[in-house]
Structures are given as C-alpha cells and as structure tokens.
C-alpha atoms as a PDB file:
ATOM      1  CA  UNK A   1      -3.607 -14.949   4.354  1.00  0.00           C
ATOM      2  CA  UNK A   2      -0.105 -14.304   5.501  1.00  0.00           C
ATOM      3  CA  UNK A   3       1.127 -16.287   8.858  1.00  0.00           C
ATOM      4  CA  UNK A   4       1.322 -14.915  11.799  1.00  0.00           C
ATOM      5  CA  UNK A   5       4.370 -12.320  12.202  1.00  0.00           C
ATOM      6  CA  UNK A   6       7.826 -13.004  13.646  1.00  0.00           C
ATOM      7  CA  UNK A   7       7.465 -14.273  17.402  1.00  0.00           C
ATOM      8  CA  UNK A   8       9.444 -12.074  18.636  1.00  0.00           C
ATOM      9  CA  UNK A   9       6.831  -9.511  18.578  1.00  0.00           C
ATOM     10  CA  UNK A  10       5.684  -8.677  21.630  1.00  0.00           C
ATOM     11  CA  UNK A  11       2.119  -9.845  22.331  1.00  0.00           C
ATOM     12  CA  UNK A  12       0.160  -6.654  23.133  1.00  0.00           C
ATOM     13  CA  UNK A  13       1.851  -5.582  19.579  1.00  0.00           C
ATOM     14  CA  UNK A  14       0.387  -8.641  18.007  1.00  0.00           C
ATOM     15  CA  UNK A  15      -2.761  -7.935  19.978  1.00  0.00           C
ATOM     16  CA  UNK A  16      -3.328  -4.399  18.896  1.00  0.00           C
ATOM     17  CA  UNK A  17      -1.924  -5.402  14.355  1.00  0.00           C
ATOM     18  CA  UNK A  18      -5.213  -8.418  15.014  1.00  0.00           C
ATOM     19  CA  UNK A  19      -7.674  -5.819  16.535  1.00  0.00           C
ATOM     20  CA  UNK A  20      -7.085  -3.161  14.097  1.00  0.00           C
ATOM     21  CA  UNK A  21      -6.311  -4.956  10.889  1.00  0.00           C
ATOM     22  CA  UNK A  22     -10.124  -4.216   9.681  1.00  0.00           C
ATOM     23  CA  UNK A  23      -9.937  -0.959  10.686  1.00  0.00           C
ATOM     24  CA  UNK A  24     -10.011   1.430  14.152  1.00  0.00           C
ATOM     25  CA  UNK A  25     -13.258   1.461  16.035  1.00  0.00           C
ATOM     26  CA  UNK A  26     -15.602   3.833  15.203  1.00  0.00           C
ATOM     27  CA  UNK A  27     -16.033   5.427  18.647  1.00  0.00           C
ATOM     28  CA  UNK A  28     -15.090   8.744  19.500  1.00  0.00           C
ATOM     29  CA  UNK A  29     -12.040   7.487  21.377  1.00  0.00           C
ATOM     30  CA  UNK A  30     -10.713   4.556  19.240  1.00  0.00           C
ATOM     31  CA  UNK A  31      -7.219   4.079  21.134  1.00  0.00           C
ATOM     32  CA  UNK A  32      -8.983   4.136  24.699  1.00  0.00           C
ATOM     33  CA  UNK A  33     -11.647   1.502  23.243  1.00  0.00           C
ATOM     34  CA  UNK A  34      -8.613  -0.609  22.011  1.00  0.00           C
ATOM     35  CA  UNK A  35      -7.174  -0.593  25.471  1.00  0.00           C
ATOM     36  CA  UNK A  36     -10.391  -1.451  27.475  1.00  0.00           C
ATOM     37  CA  UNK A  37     -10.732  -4.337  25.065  1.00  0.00           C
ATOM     38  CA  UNK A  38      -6.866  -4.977  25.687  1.00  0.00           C
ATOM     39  CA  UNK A  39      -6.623  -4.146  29.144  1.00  0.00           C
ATOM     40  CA  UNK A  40      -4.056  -1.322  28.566  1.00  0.00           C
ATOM     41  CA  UNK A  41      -4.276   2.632  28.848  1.00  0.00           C
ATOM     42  CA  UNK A  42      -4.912   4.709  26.228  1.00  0.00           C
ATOM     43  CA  UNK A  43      -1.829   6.254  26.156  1.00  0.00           C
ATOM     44  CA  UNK A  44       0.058   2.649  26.312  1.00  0.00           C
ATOM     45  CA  UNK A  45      -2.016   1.875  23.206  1.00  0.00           C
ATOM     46  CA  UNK A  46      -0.518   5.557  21.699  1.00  0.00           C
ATOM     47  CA  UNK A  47       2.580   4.668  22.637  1.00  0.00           C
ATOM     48  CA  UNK A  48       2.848   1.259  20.693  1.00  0.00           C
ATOM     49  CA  UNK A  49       1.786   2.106  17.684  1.00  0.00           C
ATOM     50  CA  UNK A  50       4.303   5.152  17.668  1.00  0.00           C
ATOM     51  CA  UNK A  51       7.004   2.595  18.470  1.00  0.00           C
ATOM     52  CA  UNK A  52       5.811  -0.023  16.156  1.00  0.00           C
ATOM     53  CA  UNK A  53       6.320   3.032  13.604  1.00  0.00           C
ATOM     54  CA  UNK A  54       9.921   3.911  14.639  1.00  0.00           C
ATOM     55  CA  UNK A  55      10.531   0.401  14.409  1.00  0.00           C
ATOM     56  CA  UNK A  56       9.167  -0.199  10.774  1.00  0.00           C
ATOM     57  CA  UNK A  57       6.584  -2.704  11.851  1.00  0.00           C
ATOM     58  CA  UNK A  58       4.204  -0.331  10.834  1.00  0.00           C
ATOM     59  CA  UNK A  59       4.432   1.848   7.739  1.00  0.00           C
ATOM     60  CA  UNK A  60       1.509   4.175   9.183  1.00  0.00           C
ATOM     61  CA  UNK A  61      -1.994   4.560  10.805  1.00  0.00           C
ATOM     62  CA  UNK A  62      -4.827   6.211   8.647  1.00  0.00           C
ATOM     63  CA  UNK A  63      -8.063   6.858   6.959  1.00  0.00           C
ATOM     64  CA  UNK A  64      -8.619   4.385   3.353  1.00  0.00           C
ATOM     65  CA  UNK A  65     -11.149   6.259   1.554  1.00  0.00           C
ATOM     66  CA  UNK A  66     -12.915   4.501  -0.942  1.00  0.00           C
ATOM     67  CA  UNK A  67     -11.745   6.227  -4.030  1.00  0.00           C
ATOM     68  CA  UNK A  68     -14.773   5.011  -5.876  1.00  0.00           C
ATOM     69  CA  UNK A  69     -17.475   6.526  -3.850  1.00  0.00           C
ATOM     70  CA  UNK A  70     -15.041   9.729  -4.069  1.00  0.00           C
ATOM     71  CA  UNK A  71     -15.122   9.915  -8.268  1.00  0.00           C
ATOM     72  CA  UNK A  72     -11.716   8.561  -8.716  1.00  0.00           C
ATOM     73  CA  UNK A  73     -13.031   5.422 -11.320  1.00  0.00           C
ATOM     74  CA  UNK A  74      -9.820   5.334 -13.015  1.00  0.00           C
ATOM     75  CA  UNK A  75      -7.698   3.616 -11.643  1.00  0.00           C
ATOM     76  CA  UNK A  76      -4.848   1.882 -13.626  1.00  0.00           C
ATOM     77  CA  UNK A  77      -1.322   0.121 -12.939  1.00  0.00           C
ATOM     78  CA  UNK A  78       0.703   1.206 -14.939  1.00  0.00           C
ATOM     79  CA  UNK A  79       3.485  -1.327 -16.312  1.00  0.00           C
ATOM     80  CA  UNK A  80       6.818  -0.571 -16.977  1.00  0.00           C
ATOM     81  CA  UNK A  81       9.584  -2.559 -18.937  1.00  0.00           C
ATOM     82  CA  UNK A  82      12.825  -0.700 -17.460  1.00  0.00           C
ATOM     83  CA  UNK A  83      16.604  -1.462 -17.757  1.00  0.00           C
ATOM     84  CA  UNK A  84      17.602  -3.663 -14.715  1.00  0.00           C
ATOM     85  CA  UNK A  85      20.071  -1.700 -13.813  1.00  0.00           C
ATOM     86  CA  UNK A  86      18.103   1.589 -13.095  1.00  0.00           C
ATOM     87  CA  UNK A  87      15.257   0.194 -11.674  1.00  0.00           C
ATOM     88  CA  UNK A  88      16.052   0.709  -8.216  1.00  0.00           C
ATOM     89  CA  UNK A  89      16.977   4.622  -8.475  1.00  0.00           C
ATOM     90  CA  UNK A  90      13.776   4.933 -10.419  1.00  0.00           C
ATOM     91  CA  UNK A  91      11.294   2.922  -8.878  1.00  0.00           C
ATOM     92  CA  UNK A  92      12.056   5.265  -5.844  1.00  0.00           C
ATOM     93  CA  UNK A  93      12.116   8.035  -8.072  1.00  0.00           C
ATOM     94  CA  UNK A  94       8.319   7.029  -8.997  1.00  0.00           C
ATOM     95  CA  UNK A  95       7.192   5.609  -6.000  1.00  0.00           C
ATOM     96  CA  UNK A  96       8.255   9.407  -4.346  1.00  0.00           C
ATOM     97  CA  UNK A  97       5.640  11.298  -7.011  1.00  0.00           C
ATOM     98  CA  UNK A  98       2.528  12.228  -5.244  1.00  0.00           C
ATOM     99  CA  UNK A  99      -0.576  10.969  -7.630  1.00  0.00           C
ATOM    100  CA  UNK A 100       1.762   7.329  -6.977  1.00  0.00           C
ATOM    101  CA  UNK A 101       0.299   4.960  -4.622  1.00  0.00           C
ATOM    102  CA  UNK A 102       1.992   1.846  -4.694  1.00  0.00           C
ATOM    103  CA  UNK A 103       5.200   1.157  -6.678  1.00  0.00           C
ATOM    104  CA  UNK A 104       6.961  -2.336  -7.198  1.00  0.00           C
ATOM    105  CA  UNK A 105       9.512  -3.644  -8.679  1.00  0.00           C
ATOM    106  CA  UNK A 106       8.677  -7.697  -9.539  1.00  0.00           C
ATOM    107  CA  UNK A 107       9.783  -9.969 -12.127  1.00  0.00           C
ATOM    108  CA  UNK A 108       9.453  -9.866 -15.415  1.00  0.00           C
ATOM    109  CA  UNK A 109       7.750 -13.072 -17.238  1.00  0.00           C
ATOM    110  CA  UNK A 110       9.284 -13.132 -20.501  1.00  0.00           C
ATOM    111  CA  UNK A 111       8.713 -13.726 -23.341  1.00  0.00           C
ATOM    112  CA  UNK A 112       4.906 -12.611 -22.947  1.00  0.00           C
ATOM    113  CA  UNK A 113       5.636  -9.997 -19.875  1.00  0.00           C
ATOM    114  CA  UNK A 114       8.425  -8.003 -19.935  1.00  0.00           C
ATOM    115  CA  UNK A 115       7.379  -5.602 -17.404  1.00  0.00           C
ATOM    116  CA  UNK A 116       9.374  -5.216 -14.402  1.00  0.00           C
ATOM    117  CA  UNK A 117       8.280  -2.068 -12.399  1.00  0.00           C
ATOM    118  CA  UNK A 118       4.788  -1.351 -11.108  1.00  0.00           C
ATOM    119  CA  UNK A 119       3.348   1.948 -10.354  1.00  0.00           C
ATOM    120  CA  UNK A 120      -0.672   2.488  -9.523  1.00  0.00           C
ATOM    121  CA  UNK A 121      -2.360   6.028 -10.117  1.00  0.00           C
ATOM    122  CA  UNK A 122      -5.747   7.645  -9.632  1.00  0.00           C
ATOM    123  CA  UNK A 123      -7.736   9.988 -11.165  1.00  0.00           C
ATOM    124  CA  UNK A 124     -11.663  10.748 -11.795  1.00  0.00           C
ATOM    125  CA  UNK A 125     -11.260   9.537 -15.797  1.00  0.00           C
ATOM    126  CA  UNK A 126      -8.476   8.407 -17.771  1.00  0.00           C
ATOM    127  CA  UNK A 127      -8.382  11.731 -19.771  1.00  0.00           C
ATOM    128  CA  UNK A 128      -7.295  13.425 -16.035  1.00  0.00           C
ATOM    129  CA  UNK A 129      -4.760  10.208 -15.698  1.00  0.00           C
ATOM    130  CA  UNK A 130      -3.039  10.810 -18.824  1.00  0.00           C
ATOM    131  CA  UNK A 131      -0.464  13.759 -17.705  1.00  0.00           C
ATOM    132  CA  UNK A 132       0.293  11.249 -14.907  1.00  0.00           C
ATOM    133  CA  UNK A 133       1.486   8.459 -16.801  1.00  0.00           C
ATOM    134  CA  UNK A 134       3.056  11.265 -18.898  1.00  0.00           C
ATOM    135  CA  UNK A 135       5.203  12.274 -15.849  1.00  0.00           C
ATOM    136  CA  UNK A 136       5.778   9.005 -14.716  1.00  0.00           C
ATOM    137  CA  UNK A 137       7.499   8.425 -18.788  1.00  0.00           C
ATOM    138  CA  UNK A 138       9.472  11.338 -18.367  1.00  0.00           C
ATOM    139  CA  UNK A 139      10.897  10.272 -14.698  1.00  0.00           C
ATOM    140  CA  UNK A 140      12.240   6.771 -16.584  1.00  0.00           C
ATOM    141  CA  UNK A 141      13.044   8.686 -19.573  1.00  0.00           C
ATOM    142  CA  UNK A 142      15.693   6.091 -22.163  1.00  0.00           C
ATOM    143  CA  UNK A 143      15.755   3.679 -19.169  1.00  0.00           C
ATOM    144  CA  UNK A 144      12.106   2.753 -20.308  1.00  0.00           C
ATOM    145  CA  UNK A 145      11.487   0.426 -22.999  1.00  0.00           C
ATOM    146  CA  UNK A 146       7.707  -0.204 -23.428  1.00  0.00           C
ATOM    147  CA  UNK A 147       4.462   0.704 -21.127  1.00  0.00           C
ATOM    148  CA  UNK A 148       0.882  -0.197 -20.598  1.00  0.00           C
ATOM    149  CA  UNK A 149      -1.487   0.712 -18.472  1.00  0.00           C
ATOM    150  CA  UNK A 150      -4.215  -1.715 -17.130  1.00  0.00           C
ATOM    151  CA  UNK A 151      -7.101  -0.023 -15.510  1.00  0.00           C
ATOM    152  CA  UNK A 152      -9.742  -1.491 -13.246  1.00  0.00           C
ATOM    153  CA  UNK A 153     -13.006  -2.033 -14.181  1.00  0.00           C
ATOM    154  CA  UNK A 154     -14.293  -3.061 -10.847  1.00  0.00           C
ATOM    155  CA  UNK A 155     -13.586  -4.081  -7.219  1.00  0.00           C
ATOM    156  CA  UNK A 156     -13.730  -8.078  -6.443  1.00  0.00           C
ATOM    157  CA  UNK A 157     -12.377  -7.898  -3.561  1.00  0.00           C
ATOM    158  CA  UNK A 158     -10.338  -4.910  -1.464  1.00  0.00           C
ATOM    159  CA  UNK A 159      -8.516  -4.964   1.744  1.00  0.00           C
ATOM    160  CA  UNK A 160      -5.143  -4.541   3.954  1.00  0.00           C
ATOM    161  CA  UNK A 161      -2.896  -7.250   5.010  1.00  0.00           C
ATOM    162  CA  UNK A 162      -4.704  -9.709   7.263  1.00  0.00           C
ATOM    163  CA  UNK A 163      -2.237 -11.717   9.308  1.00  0.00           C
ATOM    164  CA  UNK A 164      -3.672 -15.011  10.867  1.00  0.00           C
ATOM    165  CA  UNK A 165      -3.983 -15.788  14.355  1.00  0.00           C
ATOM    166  CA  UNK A 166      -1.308 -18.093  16.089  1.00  0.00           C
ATOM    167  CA  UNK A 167      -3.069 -21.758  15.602  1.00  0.00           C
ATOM    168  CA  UNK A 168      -4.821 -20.941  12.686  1.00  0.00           C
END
C-alpha cells in the first residue's frame, strides 16, 4: 500500500481520496452522505473533487464495472518490444485507442524480457480480441519488434490505489 500522499494536500482532500478509495456510497445522494460524514456541504464536497481534477490529483470519478460478470473473460496485456526511441509518441498513440485501458511504458528485463510497452484490452473471447491487437500492430508498425499477449485466467485480487492513513 502506497504512503500517504504529499502533505501539502489539504486535509478535507485527503479526507474525501480515504473515504472514497473503496468506492462512493451507495445512497441516493453519495456527495451529500460524504459531507455529513465530513462535516462539509454537498456542494463543497462537488467542488473538491472538480478541483482535485483540474489539479491532476485525480484522473476521474466513475463507475468500475466488473467486466467479468459483463462477458468480457478475455482479458490480455498485451506486450510490446518497441524501439526506445518511439516509445513515447506511440505509447500515447496506443494508450489514445478506445478498446485500450491501461498503457505503460516500463523496463525491459533482458535477456529473457524484452518488452518495454504495456497495453491491456478487453473483449468477450479472444477470437473478438484479435482485430484489437491487430490495430494496436499496425499503430507501432516497423517500430515493433516482437509481441505477446498474456491473458488472465482469473481474478486474485482487484482494486484501485489504496493510500494509507497518516500513522499507519
């Protein structure tokens, strides 16, 4: 679990990221039942999060479906062994395409790994995932050198960021 973020985040901030890193409550009005349990109006708790977005602290606020209960079972990360020099202009390039939802760029481990950008798709079967990985071959085009794809085959363990508490 991550420490606690930067202290110069204010403390009703920090407040609100620990109440609703599991989720929002499940109450018709989840922002007014975050500020009765922080002793802050709805619309201060409104107007937070929209500046924690402007700011970047937050990426954005929203539903997590479980794609399993939905039909989407395959779910691979595809790896990709790209020239070093590209793989900033097309890790955004593959990160941007829709059926994309997380993209990384991370080290390679040669001589065994020599995969240095990370891109995760969905689908209902592998057959349906195909033309994605296809697409996401012809974004890198000659500035890919090799590919794999490893798919899940189950879910150990799934969940957002989860900072600690000060004094943890």
């Amino acid at each position: 679990m991550p420490d606690a973020p930067d202290p110069g985040i204010d403390p009703i901030d920090l407040a609100l990221m620990h109440a609703t890193q599991a989720g929002l409550p499940l109450v018709s009005a989840p922002w007014q039942a975050l500020g009765d349990q922080l002793g802050i109006t709805e619309a201060e708790v409104m107007a937070r999060f929209a500046a924690m977005g402007d700011r970047g602290v937050l990426r954005r606020v929203g539903a997590v479906p479980n794609h399993y209960a939905l039909g989407w079972r395959a779910n691979g990360m595809t790896v990709w062994n790209i020239d070093d020099t590209r793989i900033a202009e097309l890790g955004e390039r593959v990160g941007a395409l829709p059926f994309v939802s997380h993209c990384y760029q991370r080290p390679r481990r040669l001589p065994d790994w020599p995969y240095n950008l990370f891109a995760m798709v969905h689908a209902r079967t592998r057959d349906e995932a195909t033309p994605q990985i296809a697409q996401i071959r012809d974004v890198l085009g000659q500035a890919c050198r090799a590919h794999d794809v490893l798919w899940s085959t189950r879910i150990l363990k799934k969940t957002g960021l989860r900072l600690r508490a000060s004094g943890d």
